[in-house]
Protein backbone atom coordinates (compact mmCIF):
# COMPACT_ATOMS: atom_id res chain seq x y z
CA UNK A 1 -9.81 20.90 81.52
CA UNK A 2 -12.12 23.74 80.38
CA UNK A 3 -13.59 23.59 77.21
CA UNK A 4 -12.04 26.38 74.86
CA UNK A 5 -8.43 24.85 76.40
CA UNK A 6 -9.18 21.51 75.54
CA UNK A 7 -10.51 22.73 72.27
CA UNK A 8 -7.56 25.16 71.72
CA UNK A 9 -5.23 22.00 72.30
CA UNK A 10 -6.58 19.38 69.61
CA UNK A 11 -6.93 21.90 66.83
CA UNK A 12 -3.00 22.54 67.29
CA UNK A 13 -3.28 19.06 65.70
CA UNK A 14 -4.86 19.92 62.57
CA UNK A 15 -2.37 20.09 59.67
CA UNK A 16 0.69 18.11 61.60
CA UNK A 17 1.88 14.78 60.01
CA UNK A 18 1.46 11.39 62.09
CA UNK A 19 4.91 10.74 62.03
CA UNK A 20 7.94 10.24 60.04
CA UNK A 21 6.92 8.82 56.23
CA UNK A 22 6.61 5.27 56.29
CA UNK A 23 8.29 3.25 53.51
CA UNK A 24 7.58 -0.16 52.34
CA UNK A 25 9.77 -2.67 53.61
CA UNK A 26 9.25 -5.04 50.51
CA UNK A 27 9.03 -4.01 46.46
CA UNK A 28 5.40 -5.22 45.12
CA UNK A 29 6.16 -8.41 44.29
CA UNK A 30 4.68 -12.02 43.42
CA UNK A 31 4.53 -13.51 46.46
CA UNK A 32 2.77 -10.86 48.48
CA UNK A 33 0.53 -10.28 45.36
CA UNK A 34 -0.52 -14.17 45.41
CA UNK A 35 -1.29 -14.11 49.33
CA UNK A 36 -3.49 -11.53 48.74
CA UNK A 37 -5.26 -13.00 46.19
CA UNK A 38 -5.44 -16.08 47.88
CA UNK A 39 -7.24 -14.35 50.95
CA UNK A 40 -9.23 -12.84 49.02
CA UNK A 41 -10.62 -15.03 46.50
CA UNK A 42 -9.66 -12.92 43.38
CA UNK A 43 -8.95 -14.69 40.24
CA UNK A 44 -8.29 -12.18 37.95
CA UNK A 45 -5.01 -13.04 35.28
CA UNK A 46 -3.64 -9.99 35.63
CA UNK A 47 -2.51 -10.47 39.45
CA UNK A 48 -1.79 -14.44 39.15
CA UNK A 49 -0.44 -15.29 35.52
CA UNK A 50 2.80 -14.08 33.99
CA UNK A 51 1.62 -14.98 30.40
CA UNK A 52 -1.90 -13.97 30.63
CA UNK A 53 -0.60 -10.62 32.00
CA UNK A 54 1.25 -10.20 28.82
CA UNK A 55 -2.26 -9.78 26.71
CA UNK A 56 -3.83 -7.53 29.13
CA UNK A 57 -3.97 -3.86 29.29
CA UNK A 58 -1.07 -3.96 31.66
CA UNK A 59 1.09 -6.11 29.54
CA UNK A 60 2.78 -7.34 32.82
CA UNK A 61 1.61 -8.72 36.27
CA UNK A 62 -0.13 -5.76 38.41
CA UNK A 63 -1.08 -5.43 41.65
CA UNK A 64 -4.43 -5.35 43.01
CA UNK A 65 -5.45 -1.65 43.53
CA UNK A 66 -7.25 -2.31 47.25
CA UNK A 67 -3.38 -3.69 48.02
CA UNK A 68 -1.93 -0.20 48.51
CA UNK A 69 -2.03 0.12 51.88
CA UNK A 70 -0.99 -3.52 52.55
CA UNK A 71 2.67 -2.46 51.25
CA UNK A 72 3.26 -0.18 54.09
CA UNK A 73 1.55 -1.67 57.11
CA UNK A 74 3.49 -2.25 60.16
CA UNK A 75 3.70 -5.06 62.81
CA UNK A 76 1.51 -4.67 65.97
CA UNK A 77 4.15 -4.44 68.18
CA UNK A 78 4.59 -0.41 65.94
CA UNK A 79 1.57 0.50 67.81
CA UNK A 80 1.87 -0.57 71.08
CA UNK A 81 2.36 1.42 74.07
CA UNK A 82 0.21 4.20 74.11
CA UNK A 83 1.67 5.29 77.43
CA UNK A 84 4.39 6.84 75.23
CA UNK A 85 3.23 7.63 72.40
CA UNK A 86 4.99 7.37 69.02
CA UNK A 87 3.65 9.52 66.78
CA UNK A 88 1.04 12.54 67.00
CA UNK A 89 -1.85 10.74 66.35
CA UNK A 90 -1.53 8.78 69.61
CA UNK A 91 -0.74 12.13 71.41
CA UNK A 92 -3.71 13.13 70.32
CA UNK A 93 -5.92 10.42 71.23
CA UNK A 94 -3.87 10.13 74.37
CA UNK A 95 -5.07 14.03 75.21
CA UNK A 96 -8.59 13.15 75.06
CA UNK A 97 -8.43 9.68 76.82
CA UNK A 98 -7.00 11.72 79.90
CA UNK A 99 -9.63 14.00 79.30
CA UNK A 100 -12.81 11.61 79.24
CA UNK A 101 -12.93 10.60 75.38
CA UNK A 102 -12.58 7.57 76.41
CA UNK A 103 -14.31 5.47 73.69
CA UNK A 104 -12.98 5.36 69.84
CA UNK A 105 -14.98 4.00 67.14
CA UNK A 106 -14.09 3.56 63.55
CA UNK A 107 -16.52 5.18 61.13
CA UNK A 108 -15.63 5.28 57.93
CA UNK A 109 -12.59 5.02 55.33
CA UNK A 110 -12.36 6.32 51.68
CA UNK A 111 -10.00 5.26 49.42
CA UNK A 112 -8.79 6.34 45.61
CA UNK A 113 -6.23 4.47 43.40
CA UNK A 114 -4.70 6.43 40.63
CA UNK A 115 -2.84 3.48 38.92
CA UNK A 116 -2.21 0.02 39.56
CA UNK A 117 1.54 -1.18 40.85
CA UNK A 118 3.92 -2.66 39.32
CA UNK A 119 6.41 -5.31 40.36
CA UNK A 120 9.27 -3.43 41.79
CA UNK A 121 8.08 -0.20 42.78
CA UNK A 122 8.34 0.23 46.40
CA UNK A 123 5.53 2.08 48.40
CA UNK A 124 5.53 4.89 51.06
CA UNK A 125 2.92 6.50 53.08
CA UNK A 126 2.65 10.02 54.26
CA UNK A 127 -0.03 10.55 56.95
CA UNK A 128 -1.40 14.16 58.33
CA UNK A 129 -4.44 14.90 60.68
CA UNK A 130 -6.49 16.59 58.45
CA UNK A 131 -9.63 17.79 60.62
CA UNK A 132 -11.08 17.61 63.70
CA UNK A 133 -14.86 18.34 63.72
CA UNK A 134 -16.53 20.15 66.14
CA UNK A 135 -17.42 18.15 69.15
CA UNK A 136 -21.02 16.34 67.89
CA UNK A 137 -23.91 14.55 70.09
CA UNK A 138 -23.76 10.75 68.68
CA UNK A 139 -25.56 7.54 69.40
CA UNK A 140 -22.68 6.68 71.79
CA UNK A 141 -21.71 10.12 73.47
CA UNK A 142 -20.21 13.31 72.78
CA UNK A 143 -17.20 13.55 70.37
CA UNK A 144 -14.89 14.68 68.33
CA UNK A 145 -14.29 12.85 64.34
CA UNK A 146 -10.67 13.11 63.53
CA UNK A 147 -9.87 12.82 59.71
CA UNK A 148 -6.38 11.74 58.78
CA UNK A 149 -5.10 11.59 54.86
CA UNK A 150 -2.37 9.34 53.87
CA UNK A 151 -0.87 9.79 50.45
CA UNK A 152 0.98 6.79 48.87
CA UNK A 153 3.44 7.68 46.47
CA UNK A 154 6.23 5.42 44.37
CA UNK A 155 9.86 5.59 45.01
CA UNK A 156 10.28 8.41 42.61
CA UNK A 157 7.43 10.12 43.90
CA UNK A 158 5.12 9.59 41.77
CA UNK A 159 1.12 9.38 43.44
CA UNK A 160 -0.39 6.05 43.57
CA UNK A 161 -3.50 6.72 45.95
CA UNK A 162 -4.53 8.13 48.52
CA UNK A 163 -6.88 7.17 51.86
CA UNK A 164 -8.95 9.26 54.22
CA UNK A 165 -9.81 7.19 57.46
CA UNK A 166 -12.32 8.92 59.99
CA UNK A 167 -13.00 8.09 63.71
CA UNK A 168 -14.90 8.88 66.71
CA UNK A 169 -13.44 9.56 69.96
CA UNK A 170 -16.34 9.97 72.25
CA UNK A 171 -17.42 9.80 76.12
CA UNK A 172 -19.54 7.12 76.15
CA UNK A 173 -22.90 7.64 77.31
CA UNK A 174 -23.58 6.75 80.74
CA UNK A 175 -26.87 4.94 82.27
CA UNK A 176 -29.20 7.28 84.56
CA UNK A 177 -28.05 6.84 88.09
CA UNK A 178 -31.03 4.95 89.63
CA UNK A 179 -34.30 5.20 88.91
CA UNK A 180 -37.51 6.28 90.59
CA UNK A 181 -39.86 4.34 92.86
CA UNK A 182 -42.51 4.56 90.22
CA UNK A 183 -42.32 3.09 86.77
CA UNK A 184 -38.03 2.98 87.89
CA UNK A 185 -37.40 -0.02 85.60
CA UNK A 186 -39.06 1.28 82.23
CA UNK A 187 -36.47 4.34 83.33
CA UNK A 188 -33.83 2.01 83.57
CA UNK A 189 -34.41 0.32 80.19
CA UNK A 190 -35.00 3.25 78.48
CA UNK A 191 -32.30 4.59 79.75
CA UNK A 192 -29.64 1.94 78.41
CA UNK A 193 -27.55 2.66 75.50
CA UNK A 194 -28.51 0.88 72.16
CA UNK A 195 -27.33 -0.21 69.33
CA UNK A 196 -25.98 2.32 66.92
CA UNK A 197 -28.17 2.16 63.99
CA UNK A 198 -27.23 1.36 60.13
CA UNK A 199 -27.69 4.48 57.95
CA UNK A 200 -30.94 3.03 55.79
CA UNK A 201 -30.98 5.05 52.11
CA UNK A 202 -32.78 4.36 48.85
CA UNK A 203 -30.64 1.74 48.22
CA UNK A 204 -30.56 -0.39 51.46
CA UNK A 205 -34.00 1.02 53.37
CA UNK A 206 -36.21 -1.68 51.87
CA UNK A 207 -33.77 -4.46 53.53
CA UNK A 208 -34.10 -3.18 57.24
CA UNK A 209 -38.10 -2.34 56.13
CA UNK A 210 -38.75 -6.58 54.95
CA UNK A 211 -35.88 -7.57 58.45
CA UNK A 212 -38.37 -5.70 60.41
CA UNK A 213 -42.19 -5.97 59.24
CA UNK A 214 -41.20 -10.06 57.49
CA UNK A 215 -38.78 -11.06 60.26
CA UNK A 216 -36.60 -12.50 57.47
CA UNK A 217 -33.35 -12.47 56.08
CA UNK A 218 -33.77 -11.04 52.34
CA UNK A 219 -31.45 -11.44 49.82
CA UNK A 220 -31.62 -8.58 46.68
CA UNK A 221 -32.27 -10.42 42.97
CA UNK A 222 -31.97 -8.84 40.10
CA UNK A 223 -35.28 -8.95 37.97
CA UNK A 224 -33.49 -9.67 34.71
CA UNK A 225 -30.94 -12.36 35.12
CA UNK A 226 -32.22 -13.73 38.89
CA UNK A 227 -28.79 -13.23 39.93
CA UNK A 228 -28.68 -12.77 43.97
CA UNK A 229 -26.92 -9.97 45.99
CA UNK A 230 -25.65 -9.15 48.80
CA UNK A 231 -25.20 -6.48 50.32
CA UNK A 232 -28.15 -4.67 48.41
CA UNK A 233 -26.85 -2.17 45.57
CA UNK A 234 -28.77 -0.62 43.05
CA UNK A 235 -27.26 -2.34 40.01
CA UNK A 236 -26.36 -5.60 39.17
CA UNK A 237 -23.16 -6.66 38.71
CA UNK A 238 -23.83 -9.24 35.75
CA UNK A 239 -26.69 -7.92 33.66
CA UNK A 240 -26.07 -4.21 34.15
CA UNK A 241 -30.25 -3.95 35.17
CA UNK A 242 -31.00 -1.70 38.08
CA UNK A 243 -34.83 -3.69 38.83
CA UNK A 244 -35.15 -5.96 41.40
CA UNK A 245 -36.78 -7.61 44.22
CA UNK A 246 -36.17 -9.52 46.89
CA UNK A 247 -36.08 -13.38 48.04
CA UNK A 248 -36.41 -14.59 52.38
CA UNK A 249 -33.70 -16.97 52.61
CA UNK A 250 -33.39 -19.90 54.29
CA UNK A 251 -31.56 -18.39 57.05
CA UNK A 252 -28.79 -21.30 57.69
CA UNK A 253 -24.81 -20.94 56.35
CA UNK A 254 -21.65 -21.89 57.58
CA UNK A 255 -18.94 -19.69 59.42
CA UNK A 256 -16.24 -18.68 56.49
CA UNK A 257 -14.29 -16.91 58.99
CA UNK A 258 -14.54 -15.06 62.42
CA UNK A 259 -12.67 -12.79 64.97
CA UNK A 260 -13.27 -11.86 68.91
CA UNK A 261 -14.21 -8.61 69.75
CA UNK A 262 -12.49 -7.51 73.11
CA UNK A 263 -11.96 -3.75 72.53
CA UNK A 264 -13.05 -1.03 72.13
CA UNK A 265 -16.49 -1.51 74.15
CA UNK A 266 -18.64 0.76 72.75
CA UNK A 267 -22.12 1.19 74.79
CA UNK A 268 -25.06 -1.18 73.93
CA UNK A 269 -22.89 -4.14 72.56
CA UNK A 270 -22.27 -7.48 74.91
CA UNK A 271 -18.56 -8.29 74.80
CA UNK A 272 -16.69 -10.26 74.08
CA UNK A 273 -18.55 -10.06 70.86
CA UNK A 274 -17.90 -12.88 67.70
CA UNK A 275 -17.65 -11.11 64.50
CA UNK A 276 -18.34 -13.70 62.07
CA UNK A 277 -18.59 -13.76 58.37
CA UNK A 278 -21.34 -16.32 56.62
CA UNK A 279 -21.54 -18.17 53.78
CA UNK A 280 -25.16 -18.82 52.81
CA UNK A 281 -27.21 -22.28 51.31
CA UNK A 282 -28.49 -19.52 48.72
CA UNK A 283 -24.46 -18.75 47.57
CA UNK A 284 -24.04 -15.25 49.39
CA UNK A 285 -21.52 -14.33 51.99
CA UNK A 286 -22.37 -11.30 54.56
CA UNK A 287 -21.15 -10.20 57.95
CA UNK A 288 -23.21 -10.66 61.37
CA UNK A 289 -22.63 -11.56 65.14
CA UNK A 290 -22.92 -15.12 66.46
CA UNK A 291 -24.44 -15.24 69.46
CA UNK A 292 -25.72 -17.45 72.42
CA UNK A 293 -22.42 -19.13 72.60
CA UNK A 294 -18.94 -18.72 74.07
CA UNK A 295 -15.97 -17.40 71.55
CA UNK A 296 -14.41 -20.75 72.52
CA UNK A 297 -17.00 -23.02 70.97
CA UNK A 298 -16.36 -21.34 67.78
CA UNK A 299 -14.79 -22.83 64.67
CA UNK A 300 -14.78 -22.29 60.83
CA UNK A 301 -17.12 -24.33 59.28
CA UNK A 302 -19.84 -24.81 61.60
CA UNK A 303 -23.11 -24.71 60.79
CA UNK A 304 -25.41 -21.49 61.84
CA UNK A 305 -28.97 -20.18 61.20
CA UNK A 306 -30.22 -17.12 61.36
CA UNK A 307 -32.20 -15.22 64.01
CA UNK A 308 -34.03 -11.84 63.70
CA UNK A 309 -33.06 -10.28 67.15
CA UNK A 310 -35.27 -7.52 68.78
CA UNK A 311 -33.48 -5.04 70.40
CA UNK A 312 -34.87 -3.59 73.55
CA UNK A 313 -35.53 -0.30 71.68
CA UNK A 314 -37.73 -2.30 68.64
CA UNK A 315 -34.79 -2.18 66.39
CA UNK A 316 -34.68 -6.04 64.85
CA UNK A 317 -31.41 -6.81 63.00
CA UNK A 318 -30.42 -10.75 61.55
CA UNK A 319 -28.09 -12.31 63.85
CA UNK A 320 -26.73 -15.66 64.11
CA UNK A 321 -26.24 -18.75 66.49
CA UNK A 322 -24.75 -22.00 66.00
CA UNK A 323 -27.40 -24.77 64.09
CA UNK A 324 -28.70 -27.09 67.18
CA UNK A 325 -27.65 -23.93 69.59
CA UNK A 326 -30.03 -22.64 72.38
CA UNK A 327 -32.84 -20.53 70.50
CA UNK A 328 -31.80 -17.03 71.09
CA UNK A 329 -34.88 -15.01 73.18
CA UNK A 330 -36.96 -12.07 71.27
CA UNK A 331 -35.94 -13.44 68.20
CA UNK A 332 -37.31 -15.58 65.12
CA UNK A 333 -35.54 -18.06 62.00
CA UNK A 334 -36.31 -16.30 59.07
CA UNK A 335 -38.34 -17.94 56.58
CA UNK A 336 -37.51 -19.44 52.88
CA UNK A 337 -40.86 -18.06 50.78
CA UNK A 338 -40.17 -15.52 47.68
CA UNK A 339 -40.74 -11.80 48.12
């Protein structure tokens, strides 16, 4: 389809609502409230005890603010069948699948709580496309960000948050076809599509800096009560002091949890890819990929150390494989000396 067409047919989007307002099949209640919790490790009174609710702020059991979406989230089986679509958003995504936007990566979500729930009130969601940007060169191809905005309200209307959720539909970048008899392999590794890099700020910069020039895995420690962080953040969560440095850790955890990667492929990623979460010897949990194993072989619990991997490209990032597991090539253990 020609450009201004295609272009003329996604911005019709712009302003339209997903679909029909989606309302909470449940009140907030106990139950769900305590699940939560449980998943999540939070402890706080306020969500878990009837009579220490009573002395809070609240003076009743409230729900966790992050929880708002939770209340109106369907089944699966809601968003299957993108041949025919359900709602406008997969019309729209549909439009510019058939028309080479193949690829759809999640980029980032913002949410705002105005008040915390109470037992009773029943949730509903009304979602719009807000914007679709101009069509941008990425890291993975060219695309188009689509903004939607759901607004959560009570059942008498009255606004209880609200979420912006962004995403990338892109053509993914494709390999040069075949390379010259001279020098055609450095072409063919240069032209491979690589990881897509972290955004690196005041706040997180020094990390990739020490992953890349210490091969180690650092952990952020506050100068005034030695507490340890992760990830890094510029003020600490106990003492309030925004000075700190930096220990290597020891590089070896355990799996707390983990999911398989199948879709979507995005370009420079090995699937299927093990998304695991670890909990560290020095108390810290953070996110990584396991690697140099098969998704079958994988259970929580099991023992993993660290590895500084080298992308093609120079780019090193901490990865992990299983303790005892085939050493992973173009990549190091990280270290256990102070900053």
């Amino acid at each position: 389809m020609e450009k201004t067409a295609l272009e003329a047919e996604i911005r019709s989007y712009v302003g339209k609502p997903i679909g029909p307002t989606t309302i909470g099949r449940d009140p907030v209640n106990e139950p769900m409230i305590r699940q939560w919790c449980d998943a999540m490790g939070e402890e706080l009174p306020p969500y878990l005890d009837a009579e220490a609710a009573k002395h809070s702020v609240h003076g009743e059991i409230v729900a966790p603010p992050t929880m708002l979406q939770a209340w109106v989230l369907e089944g699966w089986a809601m968003h299957e069948g993108y041949a025919e679509p359900r709602n406008e958003q997969q019309r729209l995504h549909n439009f510019l699948a058939e028309n080479g936007y193949t690829g759809v990566l999640g980029t980032n979500t913002e949410e705002n709580y105005t008040r915390y729930l109470k037992l009773g009130e029943r949730v509903s969601a009304r979602a719009v496309i807000e914007e679709i940007s101009e069509e941008k060169a990425t890291g993975v191809g060219l695309g188009y960000f689509i903004t939607t905005r759901t607004e959560f309200v009570n059942q008498d209307g009255e606004e209880l948050g609200s979420m912006v959720f962004r995403v990338l539909r892109f053509k993914p970048a494709q390999a040069a076809q075949g390379a010259s008899a001279e020098g055609g392999s450095e072409a063919a590794i240069a032209s491979k599509p690589s990881r897509i890099k972290p955004p690196m700020g005041h706040d997180n910069g020094w990390w990739w800096t020490r992953v890349a020039e210490d091969d180690v895995l650092p952990i952020q420690r506050c100068t005034g009560c030695q507490k340890l962080r992760h990830p890094p953040r510029p003020m600490c969560d106990n003492c309030g002091a925004q000075e700190f440095d930096s220990i290597a850790a020891s590089g070896r955890g355990t799996i707390h949890t983990f999911t398989v990667i199948h879709y979507p492929q995005v370009p420079g990623y090995e699937y299927p890819m093990v998304a695991i979460i670890v909990d560290l010897e020095e108390g810290q949990r953070m996110a990584s990929t396991l690697i140099d194993c098969k998704p079958a072989e994988v259970e929580i619990g099991q023992a993993v150390c660290v590895v500084i991997h080298e992308d093609e490209d120079g780019f090193k990032i901490p990865l992990f494989r299983l303790e005892g597991g085939p050493a992973s090539g173009g990549g190091n253990v990280g270290g256990s000396s102070n900053a």
